[in-house]
C-alpha atoms as a PDB file:
ATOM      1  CA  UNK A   1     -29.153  10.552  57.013  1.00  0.00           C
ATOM      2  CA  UNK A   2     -28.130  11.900  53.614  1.00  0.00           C
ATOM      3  CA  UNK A   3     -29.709  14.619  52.660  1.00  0.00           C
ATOM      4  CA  UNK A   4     -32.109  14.110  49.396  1.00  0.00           C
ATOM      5  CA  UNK A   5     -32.712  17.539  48.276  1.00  0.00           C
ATOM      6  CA  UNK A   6     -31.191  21.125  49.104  1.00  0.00           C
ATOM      7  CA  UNK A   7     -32.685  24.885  49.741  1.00  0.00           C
ATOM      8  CA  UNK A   8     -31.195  25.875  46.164  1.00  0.00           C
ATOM      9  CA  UNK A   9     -31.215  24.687  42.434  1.00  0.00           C
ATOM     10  CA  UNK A  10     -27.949  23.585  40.531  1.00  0.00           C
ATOM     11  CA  UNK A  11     -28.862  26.737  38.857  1.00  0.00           C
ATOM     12  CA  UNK A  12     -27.916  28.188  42.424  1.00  0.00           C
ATOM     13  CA  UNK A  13     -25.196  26.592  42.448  1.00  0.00           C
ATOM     14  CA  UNK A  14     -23.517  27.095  39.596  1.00  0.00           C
ATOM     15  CA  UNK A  15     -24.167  31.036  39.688  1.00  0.00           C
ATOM     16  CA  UNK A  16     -22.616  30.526  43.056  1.00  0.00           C
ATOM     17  CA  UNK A  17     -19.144  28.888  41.857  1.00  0.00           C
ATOM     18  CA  UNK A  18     -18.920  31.518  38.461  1.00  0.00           C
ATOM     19  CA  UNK A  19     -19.483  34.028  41.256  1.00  0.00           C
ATOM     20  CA  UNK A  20     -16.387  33.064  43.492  1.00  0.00           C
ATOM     21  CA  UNK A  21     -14.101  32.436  40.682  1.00  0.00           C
ATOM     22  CA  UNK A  22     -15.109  34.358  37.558  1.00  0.00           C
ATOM     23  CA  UNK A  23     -12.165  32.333  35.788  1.00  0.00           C
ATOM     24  CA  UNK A  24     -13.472  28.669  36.742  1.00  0.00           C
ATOM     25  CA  UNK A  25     -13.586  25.880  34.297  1.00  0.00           C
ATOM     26  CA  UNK A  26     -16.740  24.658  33.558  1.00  0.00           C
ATOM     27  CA  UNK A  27     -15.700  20.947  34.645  1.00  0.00           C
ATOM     28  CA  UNK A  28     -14.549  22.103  37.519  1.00  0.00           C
ATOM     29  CA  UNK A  29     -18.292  23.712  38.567  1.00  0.00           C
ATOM     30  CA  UNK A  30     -19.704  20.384  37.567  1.00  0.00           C
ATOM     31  CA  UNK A  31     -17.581  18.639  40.030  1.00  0.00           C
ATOM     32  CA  UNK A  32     -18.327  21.198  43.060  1.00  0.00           C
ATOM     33  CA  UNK A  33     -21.977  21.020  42.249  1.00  0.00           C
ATOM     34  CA  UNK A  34     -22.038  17.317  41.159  1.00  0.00           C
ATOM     35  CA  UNK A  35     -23.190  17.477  38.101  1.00  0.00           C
ATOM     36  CA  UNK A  36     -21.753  16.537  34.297  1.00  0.00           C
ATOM     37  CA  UNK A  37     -19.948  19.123  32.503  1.00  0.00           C
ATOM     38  CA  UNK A  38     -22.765  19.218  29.828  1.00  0.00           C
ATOM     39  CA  UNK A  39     -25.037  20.100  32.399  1.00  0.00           C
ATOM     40  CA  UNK A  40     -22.838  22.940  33.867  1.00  0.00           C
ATOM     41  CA  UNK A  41     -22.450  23.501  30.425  1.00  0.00           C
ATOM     42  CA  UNK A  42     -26.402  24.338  29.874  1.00  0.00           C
ATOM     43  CA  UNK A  43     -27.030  25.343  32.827  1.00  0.00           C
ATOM     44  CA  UNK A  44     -24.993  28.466  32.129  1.00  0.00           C
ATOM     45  CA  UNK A  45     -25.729  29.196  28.538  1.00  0.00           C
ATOM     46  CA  UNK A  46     -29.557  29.432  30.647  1.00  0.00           C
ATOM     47  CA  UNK A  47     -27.908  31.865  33.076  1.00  0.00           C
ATOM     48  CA  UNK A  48     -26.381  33.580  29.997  1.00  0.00           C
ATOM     49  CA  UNK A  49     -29.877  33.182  28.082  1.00  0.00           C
ATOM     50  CA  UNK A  50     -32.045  34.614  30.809  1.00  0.00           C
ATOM     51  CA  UNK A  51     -29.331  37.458  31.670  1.00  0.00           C
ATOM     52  CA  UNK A  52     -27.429  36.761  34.874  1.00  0.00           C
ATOM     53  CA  UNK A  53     -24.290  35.813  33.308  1.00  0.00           C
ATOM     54  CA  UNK A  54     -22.209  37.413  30.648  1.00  0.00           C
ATOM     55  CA  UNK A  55     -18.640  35.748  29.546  1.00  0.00           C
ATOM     56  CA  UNK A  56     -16.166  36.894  27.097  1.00  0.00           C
ATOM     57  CA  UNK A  57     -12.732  34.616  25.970  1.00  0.00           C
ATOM     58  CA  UNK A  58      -9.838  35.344  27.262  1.00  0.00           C
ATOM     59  CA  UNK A  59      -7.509  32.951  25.799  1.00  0.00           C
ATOM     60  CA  UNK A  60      -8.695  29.646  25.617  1.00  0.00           C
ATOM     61  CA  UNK A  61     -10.833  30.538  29.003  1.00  0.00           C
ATOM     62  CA  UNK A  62     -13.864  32.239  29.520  1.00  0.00           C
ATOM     63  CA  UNK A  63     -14.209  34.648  32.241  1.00  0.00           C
ATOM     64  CA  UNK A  64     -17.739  35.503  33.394  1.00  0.00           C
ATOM     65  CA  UNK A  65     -19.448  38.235  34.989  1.00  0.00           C
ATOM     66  CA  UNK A  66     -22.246  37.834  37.223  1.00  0.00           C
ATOM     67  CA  UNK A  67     -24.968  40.410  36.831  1.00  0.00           C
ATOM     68  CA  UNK A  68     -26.149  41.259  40.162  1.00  0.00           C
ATOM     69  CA  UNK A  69     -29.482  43.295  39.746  1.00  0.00           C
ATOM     70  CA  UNK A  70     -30.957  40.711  38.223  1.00  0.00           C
ATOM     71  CA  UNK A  71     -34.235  39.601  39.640  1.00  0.00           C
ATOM     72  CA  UNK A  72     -34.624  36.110  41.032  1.00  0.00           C
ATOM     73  CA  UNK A  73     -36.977  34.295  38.649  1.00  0.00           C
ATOM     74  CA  UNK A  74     -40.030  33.387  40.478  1.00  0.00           C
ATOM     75  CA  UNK A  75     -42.766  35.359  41.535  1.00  0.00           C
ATOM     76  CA  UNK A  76     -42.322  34.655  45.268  1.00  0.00           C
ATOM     77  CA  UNK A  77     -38.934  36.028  45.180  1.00  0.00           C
ATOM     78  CA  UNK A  78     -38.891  37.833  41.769  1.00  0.00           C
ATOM     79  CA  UNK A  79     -38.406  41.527  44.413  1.00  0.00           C
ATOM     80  CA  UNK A  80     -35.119  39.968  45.239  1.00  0.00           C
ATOM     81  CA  UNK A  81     -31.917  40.656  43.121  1.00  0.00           C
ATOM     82  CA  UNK A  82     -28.988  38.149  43.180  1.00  0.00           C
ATOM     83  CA  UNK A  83     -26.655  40.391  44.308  1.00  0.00           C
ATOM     84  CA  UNK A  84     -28.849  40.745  47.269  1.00  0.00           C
ATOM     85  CA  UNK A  85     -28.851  36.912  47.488  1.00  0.00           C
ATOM     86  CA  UNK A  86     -25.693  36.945  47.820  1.00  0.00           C
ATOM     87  CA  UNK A  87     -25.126  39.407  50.525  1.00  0.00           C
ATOM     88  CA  UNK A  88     -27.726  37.278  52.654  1.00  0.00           C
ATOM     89  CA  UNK A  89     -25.867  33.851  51.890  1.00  0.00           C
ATOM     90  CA  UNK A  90     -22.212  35.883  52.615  1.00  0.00           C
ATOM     91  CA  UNK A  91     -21.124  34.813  48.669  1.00  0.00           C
ATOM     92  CA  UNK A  92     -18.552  37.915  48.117  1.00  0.00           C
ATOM     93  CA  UNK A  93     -18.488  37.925  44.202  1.00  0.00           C
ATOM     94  CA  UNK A  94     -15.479  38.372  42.568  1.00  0.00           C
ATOM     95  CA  UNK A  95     -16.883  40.543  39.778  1.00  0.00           C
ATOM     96  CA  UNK A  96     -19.994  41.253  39.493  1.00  0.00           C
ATOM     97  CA  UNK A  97     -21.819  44.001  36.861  1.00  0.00           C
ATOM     98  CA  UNK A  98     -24.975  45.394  36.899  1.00  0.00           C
ATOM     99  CA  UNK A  99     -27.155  45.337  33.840  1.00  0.00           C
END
């Protein structure tokens, strides 16, 4: 049986990617997550938007930094930072900042 939904959001998901490999091209987190590039491409200028992601150019590359005591988003989890998320779902980030 394929599985028709998951635990996490592509949001998720693409925090999770930028937070293995700070360096990652953006078409290459829409193919892990299975998604288009525009979407990756949105879904992170969000991230960026609503603080969890910063990026500056290096070259013709963007490296990212994950902001880690950032507070999930929703009110059931909004006590929980991402950095903690990521300790519970054993995601080591590369580089992560707090704010």
């Amino acid at each position: 049986m394929t599985a028709t939904w998951t635990f996490f959001t592509n949001h998720a998901h693409v925090l999770f990617c930028i937070s293995e490999d700070p360096d990652i091209r953006l078409r290459d987190v829409a193919a892990k997550v299975g998604i288009t590039e525009r979407a990756a491409q949105r879904i992170v200028a969000e991230l960026e938007d609503a603080g969890y992601l910063t990026h500056e150019k290096v070259g013709r590359r963007n490296h990212y930094r994950v902001i880690s005591d950032a507070p999930l988003r929703h009110e059931v989890e909004d006590h929980v930072r991402v950095g903690q998320l990521f300790d519970v779902m054993g995601v080591s980030p590369a580089e992560a900042t707090k704010a």
